[in-house]
Structures are given as C-alpha cells and as structure tokens.
C-alpha atoms as a PDB file:
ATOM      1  CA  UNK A   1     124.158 100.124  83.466  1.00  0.00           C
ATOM      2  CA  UNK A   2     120.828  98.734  84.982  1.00  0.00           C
ATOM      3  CA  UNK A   3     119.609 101.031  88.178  1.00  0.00           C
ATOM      4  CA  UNK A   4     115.940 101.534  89.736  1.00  0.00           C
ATOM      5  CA  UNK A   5     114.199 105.026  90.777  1.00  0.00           C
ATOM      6  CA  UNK A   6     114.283 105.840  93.836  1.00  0.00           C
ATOM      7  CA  UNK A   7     113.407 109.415  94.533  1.00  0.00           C
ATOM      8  CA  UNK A   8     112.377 112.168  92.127  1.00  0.00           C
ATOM      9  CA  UNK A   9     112.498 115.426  92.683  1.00  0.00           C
ATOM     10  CA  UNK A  10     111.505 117.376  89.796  1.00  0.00           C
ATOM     11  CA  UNK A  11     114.578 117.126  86.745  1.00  0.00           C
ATOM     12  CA  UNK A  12     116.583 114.989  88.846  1.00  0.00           C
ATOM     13  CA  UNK A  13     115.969 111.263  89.968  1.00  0.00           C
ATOM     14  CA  UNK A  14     118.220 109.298  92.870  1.00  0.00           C
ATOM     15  CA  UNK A  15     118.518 105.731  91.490  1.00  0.00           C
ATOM     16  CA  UNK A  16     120.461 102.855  92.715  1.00  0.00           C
ATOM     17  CA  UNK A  17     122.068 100.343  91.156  1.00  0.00           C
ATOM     18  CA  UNK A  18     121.625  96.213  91.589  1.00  0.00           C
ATOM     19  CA  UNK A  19     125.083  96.549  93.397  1.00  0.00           C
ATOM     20  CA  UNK A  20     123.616  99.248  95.971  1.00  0.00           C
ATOM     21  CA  UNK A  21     125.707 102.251  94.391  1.00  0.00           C
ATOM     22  CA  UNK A  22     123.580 105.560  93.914  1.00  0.00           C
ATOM     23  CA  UNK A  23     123.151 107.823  91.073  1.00  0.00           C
ATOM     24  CA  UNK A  24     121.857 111.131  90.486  1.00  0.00           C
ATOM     25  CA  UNK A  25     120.436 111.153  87.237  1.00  0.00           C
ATOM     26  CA  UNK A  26     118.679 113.643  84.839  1.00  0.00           C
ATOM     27  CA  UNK A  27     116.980 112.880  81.428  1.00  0.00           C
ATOM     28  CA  UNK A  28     118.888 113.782  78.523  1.00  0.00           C
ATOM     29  CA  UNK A  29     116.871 115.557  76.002  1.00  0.00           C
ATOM     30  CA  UNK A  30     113.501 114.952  75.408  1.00  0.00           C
ATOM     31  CA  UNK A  31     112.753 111.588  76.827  1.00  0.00           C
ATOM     32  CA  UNK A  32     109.488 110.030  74.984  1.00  0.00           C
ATOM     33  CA  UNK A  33     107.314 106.613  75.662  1.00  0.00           C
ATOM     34  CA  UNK A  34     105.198 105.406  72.968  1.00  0.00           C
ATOM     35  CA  UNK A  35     101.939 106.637  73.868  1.00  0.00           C
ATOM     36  CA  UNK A  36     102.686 108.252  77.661  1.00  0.00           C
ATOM     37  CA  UNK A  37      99.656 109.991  78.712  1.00  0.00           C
ATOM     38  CA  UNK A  38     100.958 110.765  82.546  1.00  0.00           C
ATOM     39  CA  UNK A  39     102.570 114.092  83.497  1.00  0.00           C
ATOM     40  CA  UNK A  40     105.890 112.217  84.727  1.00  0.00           C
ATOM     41  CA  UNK A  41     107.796 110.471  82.363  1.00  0.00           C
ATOM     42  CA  UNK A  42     109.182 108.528  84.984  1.00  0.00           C
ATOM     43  CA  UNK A  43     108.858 107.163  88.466  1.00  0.00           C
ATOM     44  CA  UNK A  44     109.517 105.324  91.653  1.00  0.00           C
ATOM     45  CA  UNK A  45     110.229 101.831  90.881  1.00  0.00           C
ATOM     46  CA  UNK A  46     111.149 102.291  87.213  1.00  0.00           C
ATOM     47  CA  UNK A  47     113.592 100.656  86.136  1.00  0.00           C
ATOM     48  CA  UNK A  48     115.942 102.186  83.590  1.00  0.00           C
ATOM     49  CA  UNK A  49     119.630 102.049  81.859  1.00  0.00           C
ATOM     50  CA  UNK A  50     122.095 104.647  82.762  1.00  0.00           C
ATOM     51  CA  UNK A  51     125.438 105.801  81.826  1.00  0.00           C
ATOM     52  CA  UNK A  52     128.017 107.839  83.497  1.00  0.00           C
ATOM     53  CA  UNK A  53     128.113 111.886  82.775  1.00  0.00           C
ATOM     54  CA  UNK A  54     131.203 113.135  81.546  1.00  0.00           C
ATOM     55  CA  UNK A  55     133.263 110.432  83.917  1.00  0.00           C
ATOM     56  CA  UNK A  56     131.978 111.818  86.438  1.00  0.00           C
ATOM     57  CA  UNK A  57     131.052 109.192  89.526  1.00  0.00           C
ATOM     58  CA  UNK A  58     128.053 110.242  91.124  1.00  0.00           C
ATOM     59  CA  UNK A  59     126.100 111.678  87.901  1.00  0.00           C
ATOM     60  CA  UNK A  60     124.440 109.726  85.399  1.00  0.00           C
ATOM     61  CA  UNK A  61     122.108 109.991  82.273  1.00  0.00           C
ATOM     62  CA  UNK A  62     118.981 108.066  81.681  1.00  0.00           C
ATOM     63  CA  UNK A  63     118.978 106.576  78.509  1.00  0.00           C
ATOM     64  CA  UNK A  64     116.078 104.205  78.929  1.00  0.00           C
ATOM     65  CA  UNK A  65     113.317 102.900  80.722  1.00  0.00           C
ATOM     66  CA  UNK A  66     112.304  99.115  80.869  1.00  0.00           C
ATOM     67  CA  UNK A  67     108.403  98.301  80.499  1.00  0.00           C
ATOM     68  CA  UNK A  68     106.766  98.295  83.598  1.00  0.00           C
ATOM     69  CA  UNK A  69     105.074  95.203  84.843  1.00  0.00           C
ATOM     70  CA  UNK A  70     102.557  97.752  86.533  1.00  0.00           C
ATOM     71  CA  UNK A  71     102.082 101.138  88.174  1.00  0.00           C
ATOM     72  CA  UNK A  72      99.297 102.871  89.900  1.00  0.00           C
ATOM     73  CA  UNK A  73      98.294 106.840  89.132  1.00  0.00           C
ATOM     74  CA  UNK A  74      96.781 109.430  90.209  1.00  0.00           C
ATOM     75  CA  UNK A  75      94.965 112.414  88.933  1.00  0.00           C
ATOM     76  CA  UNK A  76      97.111 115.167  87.583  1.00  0.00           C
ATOM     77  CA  UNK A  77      96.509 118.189  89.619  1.00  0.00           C
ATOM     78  CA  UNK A  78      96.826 120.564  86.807  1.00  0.00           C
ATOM     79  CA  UNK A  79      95.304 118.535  83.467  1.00  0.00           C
ATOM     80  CA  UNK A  80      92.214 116.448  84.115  1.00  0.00           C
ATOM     81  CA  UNK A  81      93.062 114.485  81.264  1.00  0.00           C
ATOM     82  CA  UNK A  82      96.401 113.519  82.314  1.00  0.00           C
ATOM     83  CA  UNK A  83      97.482 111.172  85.522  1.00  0.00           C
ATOM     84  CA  UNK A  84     100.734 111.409  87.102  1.00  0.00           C
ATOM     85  CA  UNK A  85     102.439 107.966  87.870  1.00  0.00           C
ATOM     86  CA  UNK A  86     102.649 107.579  91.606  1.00  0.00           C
ATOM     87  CA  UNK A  87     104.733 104.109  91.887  1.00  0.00           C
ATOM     88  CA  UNK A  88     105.977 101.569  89.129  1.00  0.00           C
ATOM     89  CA  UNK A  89     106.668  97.733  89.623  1.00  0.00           C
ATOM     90  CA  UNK A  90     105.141  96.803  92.737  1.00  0.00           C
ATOM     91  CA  UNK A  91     104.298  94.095  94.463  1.00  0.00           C
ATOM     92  CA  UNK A  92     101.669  95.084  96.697  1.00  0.00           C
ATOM     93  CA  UNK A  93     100.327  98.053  98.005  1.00  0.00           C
ATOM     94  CA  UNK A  94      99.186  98.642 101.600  1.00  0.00           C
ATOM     95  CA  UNK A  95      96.973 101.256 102.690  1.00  0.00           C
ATOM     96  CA  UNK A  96      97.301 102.680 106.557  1.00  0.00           C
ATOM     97  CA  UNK A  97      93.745 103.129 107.601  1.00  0.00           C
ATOM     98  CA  UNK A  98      92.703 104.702 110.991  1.00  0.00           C
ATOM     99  CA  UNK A  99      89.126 104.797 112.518  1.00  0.00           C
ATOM    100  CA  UNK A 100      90.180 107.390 115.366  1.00  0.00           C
ATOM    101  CA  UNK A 101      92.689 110.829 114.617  1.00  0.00           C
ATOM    102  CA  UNK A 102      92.268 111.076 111.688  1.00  0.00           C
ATOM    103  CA  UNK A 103      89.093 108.901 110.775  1.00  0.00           C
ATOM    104  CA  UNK A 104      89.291 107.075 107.392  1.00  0.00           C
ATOM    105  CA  UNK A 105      86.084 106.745 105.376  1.00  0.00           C
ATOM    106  CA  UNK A 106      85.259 103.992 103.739  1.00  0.00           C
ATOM    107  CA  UNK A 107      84.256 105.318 100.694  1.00  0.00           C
ATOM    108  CA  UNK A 108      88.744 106.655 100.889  1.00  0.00           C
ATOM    109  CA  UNK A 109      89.317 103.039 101.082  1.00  0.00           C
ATOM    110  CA  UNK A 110      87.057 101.172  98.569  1.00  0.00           C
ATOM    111  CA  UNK A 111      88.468 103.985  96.040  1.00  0.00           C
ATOM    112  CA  UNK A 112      92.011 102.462  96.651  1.00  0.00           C
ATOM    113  CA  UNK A 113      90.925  99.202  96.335  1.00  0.00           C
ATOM    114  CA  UNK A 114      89.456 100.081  92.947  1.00  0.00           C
ATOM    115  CA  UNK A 115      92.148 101.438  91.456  1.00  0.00           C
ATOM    116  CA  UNK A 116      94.726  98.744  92.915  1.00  0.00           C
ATOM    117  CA  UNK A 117      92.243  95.735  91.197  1.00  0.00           C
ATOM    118  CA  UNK A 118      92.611  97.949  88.035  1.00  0.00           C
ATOM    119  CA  UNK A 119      96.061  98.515  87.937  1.00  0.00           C
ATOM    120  CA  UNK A 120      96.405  93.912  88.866  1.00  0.00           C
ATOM    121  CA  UNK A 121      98.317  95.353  92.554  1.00  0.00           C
ATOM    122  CA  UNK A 122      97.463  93.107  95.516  1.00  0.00           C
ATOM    123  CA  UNK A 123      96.072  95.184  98.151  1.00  0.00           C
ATOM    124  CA  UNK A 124      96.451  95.030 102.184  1.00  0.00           C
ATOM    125  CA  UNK A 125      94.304  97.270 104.541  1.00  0.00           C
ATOM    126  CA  UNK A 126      96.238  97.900 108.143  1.00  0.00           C
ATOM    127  CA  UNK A 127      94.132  99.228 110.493  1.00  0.00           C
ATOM    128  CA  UNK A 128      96.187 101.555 112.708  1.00  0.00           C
ATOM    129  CA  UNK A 129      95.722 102.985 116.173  1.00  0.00           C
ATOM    130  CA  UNK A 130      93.421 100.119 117.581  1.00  0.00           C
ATOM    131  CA  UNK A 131      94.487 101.062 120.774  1.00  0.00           C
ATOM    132  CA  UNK A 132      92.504 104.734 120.564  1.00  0.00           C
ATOM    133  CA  UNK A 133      89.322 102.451 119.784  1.00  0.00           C
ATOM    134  CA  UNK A 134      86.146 102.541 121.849  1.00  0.00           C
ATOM    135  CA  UNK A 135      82.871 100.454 121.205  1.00  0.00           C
ATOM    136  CA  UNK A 136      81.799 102.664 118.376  1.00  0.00           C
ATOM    137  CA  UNK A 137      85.331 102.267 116.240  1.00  0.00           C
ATOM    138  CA  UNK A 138      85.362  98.653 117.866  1.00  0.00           C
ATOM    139  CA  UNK A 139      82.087  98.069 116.049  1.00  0.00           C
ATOM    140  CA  UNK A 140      83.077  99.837 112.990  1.00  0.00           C
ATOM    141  CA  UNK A 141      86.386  97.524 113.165  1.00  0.00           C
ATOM    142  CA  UNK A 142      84.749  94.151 112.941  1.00  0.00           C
ATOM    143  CA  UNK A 143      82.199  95.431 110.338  1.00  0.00           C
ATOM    144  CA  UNK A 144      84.740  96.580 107.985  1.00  0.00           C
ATOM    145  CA  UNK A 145      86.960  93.163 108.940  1.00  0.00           C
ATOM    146  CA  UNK A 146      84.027  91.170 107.772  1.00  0.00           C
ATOM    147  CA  UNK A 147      82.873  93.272 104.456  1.00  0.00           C
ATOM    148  CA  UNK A 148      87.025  92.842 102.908  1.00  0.00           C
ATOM    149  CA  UNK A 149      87.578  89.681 104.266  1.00  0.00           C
ATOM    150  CA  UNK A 150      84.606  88.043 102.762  1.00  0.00           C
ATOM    151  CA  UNK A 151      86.129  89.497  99.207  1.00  0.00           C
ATOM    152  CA  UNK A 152      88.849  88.479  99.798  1.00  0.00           C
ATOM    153  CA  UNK A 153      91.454  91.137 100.945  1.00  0.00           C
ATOM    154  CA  UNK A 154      93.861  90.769 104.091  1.00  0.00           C
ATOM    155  CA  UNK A 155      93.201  93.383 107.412  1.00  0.00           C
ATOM    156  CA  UNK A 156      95.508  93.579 109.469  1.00  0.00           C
ATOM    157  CA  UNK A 157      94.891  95.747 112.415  1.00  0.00           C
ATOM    158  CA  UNK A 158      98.368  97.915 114.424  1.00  0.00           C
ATOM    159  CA  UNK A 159      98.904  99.414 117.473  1.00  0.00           C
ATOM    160  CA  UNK A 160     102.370 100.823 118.255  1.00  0.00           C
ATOM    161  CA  UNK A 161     101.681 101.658 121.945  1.00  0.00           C
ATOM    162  CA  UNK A 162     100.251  97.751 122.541  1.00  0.00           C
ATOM    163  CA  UNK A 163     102.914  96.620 119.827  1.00  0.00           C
ATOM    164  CA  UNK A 164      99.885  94.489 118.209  1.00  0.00           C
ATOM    165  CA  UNK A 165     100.143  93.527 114.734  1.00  0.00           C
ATOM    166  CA  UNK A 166     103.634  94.603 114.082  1.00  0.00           C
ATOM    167  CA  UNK A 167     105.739  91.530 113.527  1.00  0.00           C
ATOM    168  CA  UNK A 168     102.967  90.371 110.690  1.00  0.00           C
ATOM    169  CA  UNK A 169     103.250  94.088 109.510  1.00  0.00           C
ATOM    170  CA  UNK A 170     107.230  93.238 109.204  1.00  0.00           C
ATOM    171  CA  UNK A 171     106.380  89.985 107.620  1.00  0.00           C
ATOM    172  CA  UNK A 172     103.607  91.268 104.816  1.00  0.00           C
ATOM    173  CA  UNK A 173     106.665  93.562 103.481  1.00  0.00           C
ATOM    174  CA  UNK A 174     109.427  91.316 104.054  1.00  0.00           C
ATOM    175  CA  UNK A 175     110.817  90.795 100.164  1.00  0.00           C
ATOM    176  CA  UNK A 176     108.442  92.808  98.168  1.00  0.00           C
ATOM    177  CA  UNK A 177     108.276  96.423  96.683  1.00  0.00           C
ATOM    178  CA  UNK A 178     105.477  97.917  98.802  1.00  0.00           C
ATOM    179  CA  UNK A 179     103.783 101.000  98.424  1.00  0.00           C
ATOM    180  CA  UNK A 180     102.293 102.523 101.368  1.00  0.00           C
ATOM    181  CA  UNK A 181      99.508 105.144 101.263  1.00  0.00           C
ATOM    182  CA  UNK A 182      97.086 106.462 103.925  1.00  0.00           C
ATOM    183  CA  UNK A 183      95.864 109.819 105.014  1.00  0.00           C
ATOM    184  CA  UNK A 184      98.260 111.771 106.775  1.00  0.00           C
ATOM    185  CA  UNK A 185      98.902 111.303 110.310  1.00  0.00           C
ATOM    186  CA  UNK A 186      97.702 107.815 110.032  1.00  0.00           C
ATOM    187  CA  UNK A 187     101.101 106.594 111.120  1.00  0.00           C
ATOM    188  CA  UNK A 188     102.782 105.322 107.795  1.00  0.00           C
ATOM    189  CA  UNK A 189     106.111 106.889 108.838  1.00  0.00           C
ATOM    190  CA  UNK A 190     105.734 105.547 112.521  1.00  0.00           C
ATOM    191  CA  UNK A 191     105.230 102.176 111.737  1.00  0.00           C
ATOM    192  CA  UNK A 192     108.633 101.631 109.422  1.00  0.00           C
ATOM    193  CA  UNK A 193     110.018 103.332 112.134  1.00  0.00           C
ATOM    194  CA  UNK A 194     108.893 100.635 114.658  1.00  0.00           C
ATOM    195  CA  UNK A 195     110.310  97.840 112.582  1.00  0.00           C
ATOM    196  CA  UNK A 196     113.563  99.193 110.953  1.00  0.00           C
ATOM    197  CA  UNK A 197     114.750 102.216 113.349  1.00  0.00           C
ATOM    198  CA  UNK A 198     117.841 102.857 111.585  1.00  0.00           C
ATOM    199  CA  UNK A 199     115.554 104.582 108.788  1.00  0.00           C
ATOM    200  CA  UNK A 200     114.457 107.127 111.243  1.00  0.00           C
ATOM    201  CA  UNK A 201     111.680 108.074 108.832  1.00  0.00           C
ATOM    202  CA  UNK A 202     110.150 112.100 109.955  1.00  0.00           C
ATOM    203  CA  UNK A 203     107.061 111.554 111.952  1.00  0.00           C
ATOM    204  CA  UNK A 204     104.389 114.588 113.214  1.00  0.00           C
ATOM    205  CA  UNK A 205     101.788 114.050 115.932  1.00  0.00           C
ATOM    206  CA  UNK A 206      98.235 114.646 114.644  1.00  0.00           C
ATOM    207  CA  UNK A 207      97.020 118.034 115.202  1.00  0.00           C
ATOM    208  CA  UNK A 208      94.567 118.244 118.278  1.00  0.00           C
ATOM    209  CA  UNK A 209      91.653 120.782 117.042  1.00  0.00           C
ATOM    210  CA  UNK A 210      91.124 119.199 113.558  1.00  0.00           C
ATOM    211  CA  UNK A 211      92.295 116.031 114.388  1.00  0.00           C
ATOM    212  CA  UNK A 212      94.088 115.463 111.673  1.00  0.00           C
ATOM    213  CA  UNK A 213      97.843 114.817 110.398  1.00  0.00           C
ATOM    214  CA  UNK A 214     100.104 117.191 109.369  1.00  0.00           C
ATOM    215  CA  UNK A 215     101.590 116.087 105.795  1.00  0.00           C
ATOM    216  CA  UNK A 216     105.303 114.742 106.503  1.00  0.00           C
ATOM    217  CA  UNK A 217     105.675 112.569 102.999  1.00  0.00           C
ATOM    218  CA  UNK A 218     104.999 115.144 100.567  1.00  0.00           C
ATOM    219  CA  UNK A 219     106.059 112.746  97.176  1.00  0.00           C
ATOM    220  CA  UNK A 220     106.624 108.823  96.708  1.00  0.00           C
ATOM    221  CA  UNK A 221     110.288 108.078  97.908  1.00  0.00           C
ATOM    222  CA  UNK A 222     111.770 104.639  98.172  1.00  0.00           C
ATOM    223  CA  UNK A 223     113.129 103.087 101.005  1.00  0.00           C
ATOM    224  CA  UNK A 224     115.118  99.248 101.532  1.00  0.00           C
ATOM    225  CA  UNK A 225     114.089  97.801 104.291  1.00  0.00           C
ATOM    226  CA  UNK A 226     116.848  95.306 106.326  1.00  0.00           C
ATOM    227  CA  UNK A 227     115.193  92.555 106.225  1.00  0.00           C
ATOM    228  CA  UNK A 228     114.409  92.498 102.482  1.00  0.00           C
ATOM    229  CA  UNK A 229     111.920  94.538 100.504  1.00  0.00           C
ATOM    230  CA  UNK A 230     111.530  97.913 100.153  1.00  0.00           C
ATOM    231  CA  UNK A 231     109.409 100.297 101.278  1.00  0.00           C
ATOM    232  CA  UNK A 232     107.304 103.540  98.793  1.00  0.00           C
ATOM    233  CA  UNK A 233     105.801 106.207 101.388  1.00  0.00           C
ATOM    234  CA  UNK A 234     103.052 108.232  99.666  1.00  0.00           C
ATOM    235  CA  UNK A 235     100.591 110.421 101.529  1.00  0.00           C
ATOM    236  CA  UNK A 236      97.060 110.519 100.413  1.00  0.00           C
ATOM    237  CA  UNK A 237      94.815 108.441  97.689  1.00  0.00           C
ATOM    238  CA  UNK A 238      91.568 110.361  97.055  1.00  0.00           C
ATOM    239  CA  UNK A 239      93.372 111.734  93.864  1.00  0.00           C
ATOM    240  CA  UNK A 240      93.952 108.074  92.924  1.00  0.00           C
ATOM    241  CA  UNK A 241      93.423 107.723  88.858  1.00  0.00           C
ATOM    242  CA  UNK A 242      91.061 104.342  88.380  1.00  0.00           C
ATOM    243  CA  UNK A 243      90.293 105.068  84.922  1.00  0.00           C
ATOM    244  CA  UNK A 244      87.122 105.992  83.343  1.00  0.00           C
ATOM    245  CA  UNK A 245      85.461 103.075  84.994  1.00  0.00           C
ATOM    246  CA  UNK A 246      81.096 102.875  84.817  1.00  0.00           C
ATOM    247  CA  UNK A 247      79.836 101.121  87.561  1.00  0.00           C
ATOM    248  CA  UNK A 248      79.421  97.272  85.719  1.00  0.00           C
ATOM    249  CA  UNK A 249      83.350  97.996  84.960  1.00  0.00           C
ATOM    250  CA  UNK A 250      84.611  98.350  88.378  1.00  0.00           C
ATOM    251  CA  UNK A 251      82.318  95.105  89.554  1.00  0.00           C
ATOM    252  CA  UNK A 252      83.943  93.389  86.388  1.00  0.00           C
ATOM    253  CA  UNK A 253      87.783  94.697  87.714  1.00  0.00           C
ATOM    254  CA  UNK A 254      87.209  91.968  91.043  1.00  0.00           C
ATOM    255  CA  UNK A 255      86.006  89.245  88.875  1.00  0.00           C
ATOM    256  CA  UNK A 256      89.012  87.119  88.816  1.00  0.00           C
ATOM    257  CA  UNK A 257      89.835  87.279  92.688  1.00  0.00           C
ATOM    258  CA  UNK A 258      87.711  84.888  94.372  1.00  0.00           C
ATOM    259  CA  UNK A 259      84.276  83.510  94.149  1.00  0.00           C
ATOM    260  CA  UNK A 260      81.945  83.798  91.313  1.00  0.00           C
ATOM    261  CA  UNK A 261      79.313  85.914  93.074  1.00  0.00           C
ATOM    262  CA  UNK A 262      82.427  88.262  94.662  1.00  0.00           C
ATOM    263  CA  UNK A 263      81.485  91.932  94.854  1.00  0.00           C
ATOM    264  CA  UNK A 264      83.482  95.244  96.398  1.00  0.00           C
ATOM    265  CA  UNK A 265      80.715  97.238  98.387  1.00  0.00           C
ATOM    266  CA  UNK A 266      81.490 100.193  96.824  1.00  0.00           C
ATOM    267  CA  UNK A 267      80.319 103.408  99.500  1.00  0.00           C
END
C-alpha cells in the first residue's frame, strides 16, 4: 500500500495514504538505504509502501521507501559528519524572512538559498511584517528586493495586519509540497493560519526584551492545505547541510538559473 510521511516523531511516523486514510507506522527491523549517510532513515515527504500490522487498522509497517526526487538537510546536531534529512520531495521551499522582531540577516538567507540551489529546490523569500517597517528596514527592503530579483529569485513581501501579500502567498503554495522555514517568531505559523483557519496552526508572540520568537514548530510536520498543496513547517536554517561546497562550487551551484554572468552575493 502506497502512503507519504507526514510526521515523525522518533520510532513512529504518521503517514497518509493517496485515499486520505492515516497510518501510524514504525520500521520493522533494521531498515537500510544503499549508501544513507543522514541520521534519519526517513522523512517528511517520503514516500514509502506499507502493510497492515497484525490486521490491525490504524498500524502499519514500512516496508519500503521510493527514491526521492530530492530532499534538503541539515547538520546533524550530534555527528558532524552526518546530516539529518529535514524534508523529501518538494516542490519549492519558502523561507519567512523578517527585517523587524526578529531581524533576519542576510548572510541566514543567502545560506538557504545555497543549499536549496544544491539540493535543485526552487526557492521563494517572503518578507514578513512590512507593516513594523520604518525608513531604515524600508531601505533595507528594496535593497535586498533588487540583489534576489536581479538573480533571479521571487520576494514577496506580507503583512497580516495590512493583509498585503497574502492572496499571492495562497497562490505560490496552491498545488505544491512546500517547505517553509524561517527564524522563529517570523510568523510561519501565522500566515497558514491567515489563509486556511481551519488548521489552527500554534502561534507565540515574539518576546519583547530579546525580540525574538519563541520556538512553536519544534520538527518538520506536514500539513494539506484546502485549496491544494501541502504545507512542511520547520523552524530555523542556520544548521542547513549545503555540502562541502569551496567558494567556485557554490558560484557554479546558480549556473543554470538565469544569465550567464548570474552570481548569489554571498554575505
């Protein structure tokens, strides 16, 4: 029986099938891929064969997993060596970006894009929050729309309170596997919210003496969205794994994406 990962949560996995039924699955035995070097045999997204345990009609065993068509890691927090897989089989990955509680360096953000050109994801930067903006974040706005435009990624800048940039938000995950990543309190939860309530995704305001978020995704989880797609929350990228990449490698990664003389200004 064919089902996709939804939600792990250490030994066991929720997965759903094509029909919409759920599963909770475990791995029977020692499961092995040829050559796995990540701490997590599997992940969200995966998809993977399963068969009934015992008769019984809510668990299942994993039997298989189908080759992925990508995934994107990050460092393991125990082995240096190893990665653990964060998402598998997406279609695009968006990363909520905020200039104003909490800030968002850009040196966070060309990091994600590296490791999203070297794992072939499309990438989407939503800047949140544009309604906490004054002229310094307004300035920092347009410099940062003009430095990924020009190579060729989408910005899309969100407000919740001003309800700017939300119906294109709906549209850019409208029938595609999305994975969503972004500091905490950057508003990942709050904008899913805004567009499909009935999720009712947990939400925390940012705290006011740091001014930053307090962690309310604490591992990638799948979501369907009603309107078609589906929806990976995962807090944080600065762990992201790109790979043992020297500098001419990761200009080489963004060769193939637009203009011959195309270059990430890496910070």
């Amino acid at each position: 029986m064919k089902a996709k990962v939804y939600k792990s949560t250490g030994s066991w996995y929720l997965v759903k099938t094509p029909e919409g039924i759920s599963w909770n699955a475990r791995i029977k035995g020692i499961f092995k891929i040829e050559g796995i070097t990540s701490t997590n045999p599997l992940a969200v997204g995966d998809e993977v064969e399963i068969e009934p345990e015992d008769g019984s009609r809510e668990r299942a065993v994993i039997q298989s997993i189908q080759p992925r068509k990508n995934e994107i890691n990050r460092q393991s927090p125990s082995t240096r060596s190893q990665h653990h897989v964060v998402a598998a089989n997406l279609d695009q990955a968006l990363l909520i970006c905020t200039l104003k509680e909490p800030r968002t360096s850009r040196g966070f953000v060309d990091r994600f894009l590296v490791a999203c050109e070297a794992y072939h994801i499309p990438a989407v930067i939503v800047l949140n929050k544009i309604d906490l903006y004054g002229k310094k974040e307004q300035a920092t706005e347009e410099s940062w729309r003009s430095v990924y435009t020009k190579v060729g990624y989408a910005f899309l800048p969100t407000s919740l309170p001003q309800g700017r940039g939300l119906e294109a938000f709906r549209q850019c995950l409208e029938g595609r596997i999305t994975l969503l990543c972004g500091h905490s309190g950057v508003g990942k939860s709050s904008l899913i919210n805004q567009i499909s309530p009935t999720l009712s995704l947990k939400t925390h305001s940012v705290s006011g003496w740091s001014g930053k978020g307090i962690h309310t995704t604490t591992f990638a989880e799948m979501f369907d969205l009603p309107f078609g797609g589906a929806d990976n929350r995962y807090t944080g990228a600065s762990g992201i794994w790109t790979g043992r990449h020297q500098p001419a490698g990761i200009v080489s990664l963004f060769s193939g994406n637009a203009q011959p003389d195309r270059q990430l200004p890496i910070q």
